[in-house]
C-alpha atoms as a PDB file:
ATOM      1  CA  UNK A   1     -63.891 -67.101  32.347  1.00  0.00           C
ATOM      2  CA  UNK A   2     -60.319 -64.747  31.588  1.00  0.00           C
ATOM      3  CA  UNK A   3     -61.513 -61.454  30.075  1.00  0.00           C
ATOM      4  CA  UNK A   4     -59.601 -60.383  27.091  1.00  0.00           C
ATOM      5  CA  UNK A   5     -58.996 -57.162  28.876  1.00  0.00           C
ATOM      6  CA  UNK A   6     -57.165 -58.768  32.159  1.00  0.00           C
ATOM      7  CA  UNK A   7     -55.187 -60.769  29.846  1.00  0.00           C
ATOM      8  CA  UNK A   8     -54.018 -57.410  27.869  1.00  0.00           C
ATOM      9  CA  UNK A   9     -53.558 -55.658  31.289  1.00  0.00           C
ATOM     10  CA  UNK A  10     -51.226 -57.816  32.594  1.00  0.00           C
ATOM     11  CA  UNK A  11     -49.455 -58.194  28.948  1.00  0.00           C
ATOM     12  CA  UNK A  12     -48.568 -54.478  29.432  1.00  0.00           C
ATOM     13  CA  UNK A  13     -47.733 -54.519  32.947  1.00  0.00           C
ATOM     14  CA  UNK A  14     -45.351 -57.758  32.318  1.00  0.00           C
ATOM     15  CA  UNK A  15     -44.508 -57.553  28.600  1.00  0.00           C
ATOM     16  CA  UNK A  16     -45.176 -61.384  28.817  1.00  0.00           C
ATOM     17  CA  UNK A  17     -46.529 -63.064  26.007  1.00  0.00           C
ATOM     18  CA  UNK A  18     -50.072 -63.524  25.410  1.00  0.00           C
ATOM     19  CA  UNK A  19     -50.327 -67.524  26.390  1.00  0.00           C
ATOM     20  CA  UNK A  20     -48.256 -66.711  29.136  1.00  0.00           C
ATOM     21  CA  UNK A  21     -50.775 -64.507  30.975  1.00  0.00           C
ATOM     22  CA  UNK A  22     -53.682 -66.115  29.594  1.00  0.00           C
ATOM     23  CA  UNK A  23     -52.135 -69.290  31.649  1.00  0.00           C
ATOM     24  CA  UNK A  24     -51.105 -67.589  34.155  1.00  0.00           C
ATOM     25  CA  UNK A  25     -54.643 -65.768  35.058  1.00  0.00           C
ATOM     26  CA  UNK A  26     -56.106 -69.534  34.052  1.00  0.00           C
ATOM     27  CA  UNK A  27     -53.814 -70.872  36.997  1.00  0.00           C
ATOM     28  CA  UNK A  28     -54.674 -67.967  39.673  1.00  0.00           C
ATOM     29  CA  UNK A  29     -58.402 -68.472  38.845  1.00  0.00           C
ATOM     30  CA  UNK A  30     -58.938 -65.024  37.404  1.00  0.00           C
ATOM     31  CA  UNK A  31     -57.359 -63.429  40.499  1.00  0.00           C
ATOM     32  CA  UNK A  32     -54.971 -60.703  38.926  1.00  0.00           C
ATOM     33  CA  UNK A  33     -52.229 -60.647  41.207  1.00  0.00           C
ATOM     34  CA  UNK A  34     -52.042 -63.719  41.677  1.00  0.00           C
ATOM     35  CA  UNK A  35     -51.297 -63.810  38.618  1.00  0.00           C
ATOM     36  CA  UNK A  36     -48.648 -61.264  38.470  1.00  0.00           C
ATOM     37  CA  UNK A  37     -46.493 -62.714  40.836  1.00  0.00           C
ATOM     38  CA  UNK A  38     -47.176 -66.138  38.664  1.00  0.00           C
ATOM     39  CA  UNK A  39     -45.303 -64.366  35.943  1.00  0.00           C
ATOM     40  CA  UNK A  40     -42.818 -62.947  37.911  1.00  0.00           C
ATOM     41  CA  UNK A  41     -41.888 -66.066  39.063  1.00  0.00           C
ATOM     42  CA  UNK A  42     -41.604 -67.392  35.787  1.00  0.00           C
ATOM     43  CA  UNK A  43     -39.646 -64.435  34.844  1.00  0.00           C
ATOM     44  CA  UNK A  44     -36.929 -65.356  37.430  1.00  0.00           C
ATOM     45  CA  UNK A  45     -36.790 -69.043  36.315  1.00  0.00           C
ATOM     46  CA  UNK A  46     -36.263 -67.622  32.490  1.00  0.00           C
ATOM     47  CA  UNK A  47     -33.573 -65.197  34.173  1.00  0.00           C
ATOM     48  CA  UNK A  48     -31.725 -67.743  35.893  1.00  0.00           C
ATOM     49  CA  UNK A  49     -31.681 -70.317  32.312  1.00  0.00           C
ATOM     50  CA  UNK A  50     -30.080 -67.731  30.940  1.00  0.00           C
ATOM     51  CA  UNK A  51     -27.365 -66.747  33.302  1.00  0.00           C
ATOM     52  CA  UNK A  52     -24.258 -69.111  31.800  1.00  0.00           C
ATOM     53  CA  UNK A  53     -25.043 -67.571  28.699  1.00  0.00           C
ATOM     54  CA  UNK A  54     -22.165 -65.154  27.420  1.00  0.00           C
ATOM     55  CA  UNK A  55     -23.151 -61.912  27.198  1.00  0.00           C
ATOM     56  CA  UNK A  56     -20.747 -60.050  25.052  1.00  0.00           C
ATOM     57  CA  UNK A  57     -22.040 -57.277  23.174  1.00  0.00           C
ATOM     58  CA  UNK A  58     -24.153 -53.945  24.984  1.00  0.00           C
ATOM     59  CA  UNK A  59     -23.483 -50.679  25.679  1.00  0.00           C
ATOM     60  CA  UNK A  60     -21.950 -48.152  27.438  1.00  0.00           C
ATOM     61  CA  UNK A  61     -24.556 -45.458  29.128  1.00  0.00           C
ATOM     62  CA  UNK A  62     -24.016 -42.312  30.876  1.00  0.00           C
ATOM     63  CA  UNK A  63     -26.017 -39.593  33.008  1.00  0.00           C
ATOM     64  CA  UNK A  64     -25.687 -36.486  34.512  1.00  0.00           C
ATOM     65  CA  UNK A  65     -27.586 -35.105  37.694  1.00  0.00           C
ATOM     66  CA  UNK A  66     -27.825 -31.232  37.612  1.00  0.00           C
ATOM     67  CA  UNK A  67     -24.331 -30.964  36.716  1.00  0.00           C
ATOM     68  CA  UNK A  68     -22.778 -32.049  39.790  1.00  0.00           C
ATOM     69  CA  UNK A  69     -22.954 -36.468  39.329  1.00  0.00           C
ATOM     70  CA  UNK A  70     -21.842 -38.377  36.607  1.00  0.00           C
ATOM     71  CA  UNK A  71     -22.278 -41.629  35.903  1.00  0.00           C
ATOM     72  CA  UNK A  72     -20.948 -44.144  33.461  1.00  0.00           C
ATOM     73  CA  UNK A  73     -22.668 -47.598  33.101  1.00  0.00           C
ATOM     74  CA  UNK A  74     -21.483 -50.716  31.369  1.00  0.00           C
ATOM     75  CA  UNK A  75     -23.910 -53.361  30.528  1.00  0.00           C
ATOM     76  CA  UNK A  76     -24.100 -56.225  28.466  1.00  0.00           C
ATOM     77  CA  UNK A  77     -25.927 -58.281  26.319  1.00  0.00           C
ATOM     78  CA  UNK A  78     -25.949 -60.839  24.022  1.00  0.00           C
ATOM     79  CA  UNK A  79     -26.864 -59.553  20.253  1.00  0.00           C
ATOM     80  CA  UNK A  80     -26.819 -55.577  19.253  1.00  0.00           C
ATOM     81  CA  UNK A  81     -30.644 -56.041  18.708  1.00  0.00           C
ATOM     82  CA  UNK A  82     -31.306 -56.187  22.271  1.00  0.00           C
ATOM     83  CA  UNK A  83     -28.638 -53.631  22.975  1.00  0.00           C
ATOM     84  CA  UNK A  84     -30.785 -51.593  21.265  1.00  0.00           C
ATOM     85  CA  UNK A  85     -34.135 -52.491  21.903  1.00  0.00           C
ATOM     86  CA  UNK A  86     -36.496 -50.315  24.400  1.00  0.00           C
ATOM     87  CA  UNK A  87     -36.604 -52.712  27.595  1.00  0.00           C
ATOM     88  CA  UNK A  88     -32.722 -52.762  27.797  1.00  0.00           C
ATOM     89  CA  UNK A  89     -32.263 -49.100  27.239  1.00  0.00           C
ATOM     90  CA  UNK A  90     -34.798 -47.772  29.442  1.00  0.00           C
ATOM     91  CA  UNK A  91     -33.364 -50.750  32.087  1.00  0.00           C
ATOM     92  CA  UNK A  92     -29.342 -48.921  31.250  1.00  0.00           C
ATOM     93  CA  UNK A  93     -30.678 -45.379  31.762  1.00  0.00           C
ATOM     94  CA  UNK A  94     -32.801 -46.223  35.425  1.00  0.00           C
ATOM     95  CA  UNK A  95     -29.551 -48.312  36.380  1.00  0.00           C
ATOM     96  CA  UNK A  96     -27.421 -45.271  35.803  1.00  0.00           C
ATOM     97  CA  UNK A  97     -30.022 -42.922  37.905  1.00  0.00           C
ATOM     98  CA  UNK A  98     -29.690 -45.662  40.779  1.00  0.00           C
ATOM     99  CA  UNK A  99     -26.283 -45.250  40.911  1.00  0.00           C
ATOM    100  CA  UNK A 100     -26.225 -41.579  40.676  1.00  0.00           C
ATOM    101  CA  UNK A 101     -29.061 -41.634  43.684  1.00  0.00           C
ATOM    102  CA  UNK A 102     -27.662 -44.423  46.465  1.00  0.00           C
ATOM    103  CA  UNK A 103     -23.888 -44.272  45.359  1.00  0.00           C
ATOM    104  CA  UNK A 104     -23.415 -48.567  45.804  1.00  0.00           C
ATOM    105  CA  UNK A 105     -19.753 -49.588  46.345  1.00  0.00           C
ATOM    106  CA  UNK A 106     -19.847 -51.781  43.527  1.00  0.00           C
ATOM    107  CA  UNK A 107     -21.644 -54.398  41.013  1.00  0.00           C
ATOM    108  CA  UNK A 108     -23.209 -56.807  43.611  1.00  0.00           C
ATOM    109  CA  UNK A 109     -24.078 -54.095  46.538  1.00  0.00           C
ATOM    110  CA  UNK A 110     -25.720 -52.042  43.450  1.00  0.00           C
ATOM    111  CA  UNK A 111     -27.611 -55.457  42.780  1.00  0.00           C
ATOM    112  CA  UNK A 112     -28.853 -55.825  46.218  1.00  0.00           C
ATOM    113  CA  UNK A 113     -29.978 -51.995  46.401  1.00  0.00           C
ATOM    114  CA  UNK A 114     -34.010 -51.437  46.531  1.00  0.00           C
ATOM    115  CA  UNK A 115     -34.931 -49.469  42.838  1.00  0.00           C
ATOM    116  CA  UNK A 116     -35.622 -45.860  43.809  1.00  0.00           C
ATOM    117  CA  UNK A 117     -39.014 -45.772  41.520  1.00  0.00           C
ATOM    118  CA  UNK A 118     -40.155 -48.475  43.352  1.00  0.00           C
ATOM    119  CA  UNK A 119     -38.891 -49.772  46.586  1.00  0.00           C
ATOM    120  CA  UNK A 120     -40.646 -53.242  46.821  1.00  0.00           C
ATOM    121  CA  UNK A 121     -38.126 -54.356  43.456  1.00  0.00           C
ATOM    122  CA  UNK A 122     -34.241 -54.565  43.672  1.00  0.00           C
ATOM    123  CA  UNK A 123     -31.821 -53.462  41.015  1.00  0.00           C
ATOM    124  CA  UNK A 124     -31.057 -57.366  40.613  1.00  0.00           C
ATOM    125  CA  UNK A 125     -34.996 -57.920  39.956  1.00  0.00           C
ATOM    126  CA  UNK A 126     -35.409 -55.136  37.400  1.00  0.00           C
ATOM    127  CA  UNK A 127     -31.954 -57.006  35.240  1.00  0.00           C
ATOM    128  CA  UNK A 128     -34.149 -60.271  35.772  1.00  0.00           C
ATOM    129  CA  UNK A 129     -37.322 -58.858  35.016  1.00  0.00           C
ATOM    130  CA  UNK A 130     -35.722 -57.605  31.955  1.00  0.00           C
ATOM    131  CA  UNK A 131     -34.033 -60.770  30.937  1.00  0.00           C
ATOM    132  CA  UNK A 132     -37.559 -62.285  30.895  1.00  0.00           C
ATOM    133  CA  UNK A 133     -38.648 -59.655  28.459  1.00  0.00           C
ATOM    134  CA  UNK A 134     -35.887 -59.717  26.257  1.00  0.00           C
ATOM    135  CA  UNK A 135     -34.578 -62.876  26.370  1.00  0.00           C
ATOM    136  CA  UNK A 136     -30.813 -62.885  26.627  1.00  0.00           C
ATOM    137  CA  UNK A 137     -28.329 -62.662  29.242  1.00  0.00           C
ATOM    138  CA  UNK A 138     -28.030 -59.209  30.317  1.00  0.00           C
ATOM    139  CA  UNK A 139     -24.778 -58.403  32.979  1.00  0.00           C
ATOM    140  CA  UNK A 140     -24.209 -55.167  34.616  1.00  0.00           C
ATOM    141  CA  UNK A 141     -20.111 -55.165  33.879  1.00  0.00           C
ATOM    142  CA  UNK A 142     -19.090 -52.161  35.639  1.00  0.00           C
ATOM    143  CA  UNK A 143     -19.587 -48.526  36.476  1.00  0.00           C
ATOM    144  CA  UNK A 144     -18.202 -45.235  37.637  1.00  0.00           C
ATOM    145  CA  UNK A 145     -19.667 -42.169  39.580  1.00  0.00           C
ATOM    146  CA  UNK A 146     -17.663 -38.731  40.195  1.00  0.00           C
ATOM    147  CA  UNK A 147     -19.765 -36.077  42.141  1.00  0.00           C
ATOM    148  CA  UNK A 148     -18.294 -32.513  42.667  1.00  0.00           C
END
C-alpha cells in the first residue's frame, strides 16, 4: 500500500507529477529511493527526447561574488514562460554560482563539473533534471567570468 504522504514527498523532492511517483513508488514496492532514482531515470529519458528540440528564447543571467567575480550566463529555452518560470531561474542563478566557484574552461567542461551544493549531481544532471520539470529544451549557450 503507497501512502499519500510518500507519494507527496517525493512530488516535492522531484517536482514529478503525481502518477509519476505514485508509479514509480508502485514499481520500487514502496521502497523510497528506489523510487527516486526510478524518476530520475525517467527524467533523463524526458531530457534526452527533448534535446533536437530548438531552444531559442531564455535569458541572460549575471552574478557577482563579493565584488571581486563576475559572471554572465546565457541560457536557453524554448517559450518565455519557462524562461521565466521558478525551476529555470533558480537552475540560471546556481549555474552562474558554479561558474563563479570552479572557473570551467568552457560549455562542456562546465557540464561535466560536480554541482557545488551537492557533489553526487553534475551541472549536466541539474539542466536534465530541469528539463524533466519543465519540459522544454533548455541549452547552456555561453558564458563569461572576469575576477580581479
Amino acid at each position: 500500500m503507497i501512502k499519500a504522504s510518500d507519494v507527496q514527498k517525493l512530488r516535492e523532492m522531484t517536482s514529478a507529477g503525481v502518477m509519476d511517483c505514485k508509479k514509480a513508488l508502485e514499481e520500487a514496492d514502496g521502497d523510497f529511493d528506489q523510487a527516486l532514482e526510478l524518476i530520475k531515470e525517467r527524467g533523463v529519458i524526458i531530457a534526452e527526447k527533448k534535446a533536437g528540440r530548438a531552444a531559442t528564447t531564455g535569458i541572460i543571467e549575471s552574478y557577482i561574488h563579493n565584488d571581486r567575480i563576475g559572471v554572465m550566463l546565457e541560457i536557453h529555452c524554448e517559450t518565455d514562460f519557462v524562461g521565466r518560470s521558478e525551476p529555470f531561474r533558480e537552475l540560471a542563478h546556481n549555474i552562474t554560482m558554479q561558474i563563479a566557484a570552479m572557473d570551467p574552461a568552457d560549455v562542456p567542461a562546465l557540464l561535466e563539473q560536480p554541482f557545488i551544493r551537492n557533489e553526487k549531481t553534475t551541472i549536466g544532471d541539474l539542466v536534465k533534471e530541469t528539463i524533466a520539470k519543465v519540459g522544454e529544451n533548455i541549452t547552456i549557450e555561453r558564458f563569461i567570468r572576469y575576477e580581479l
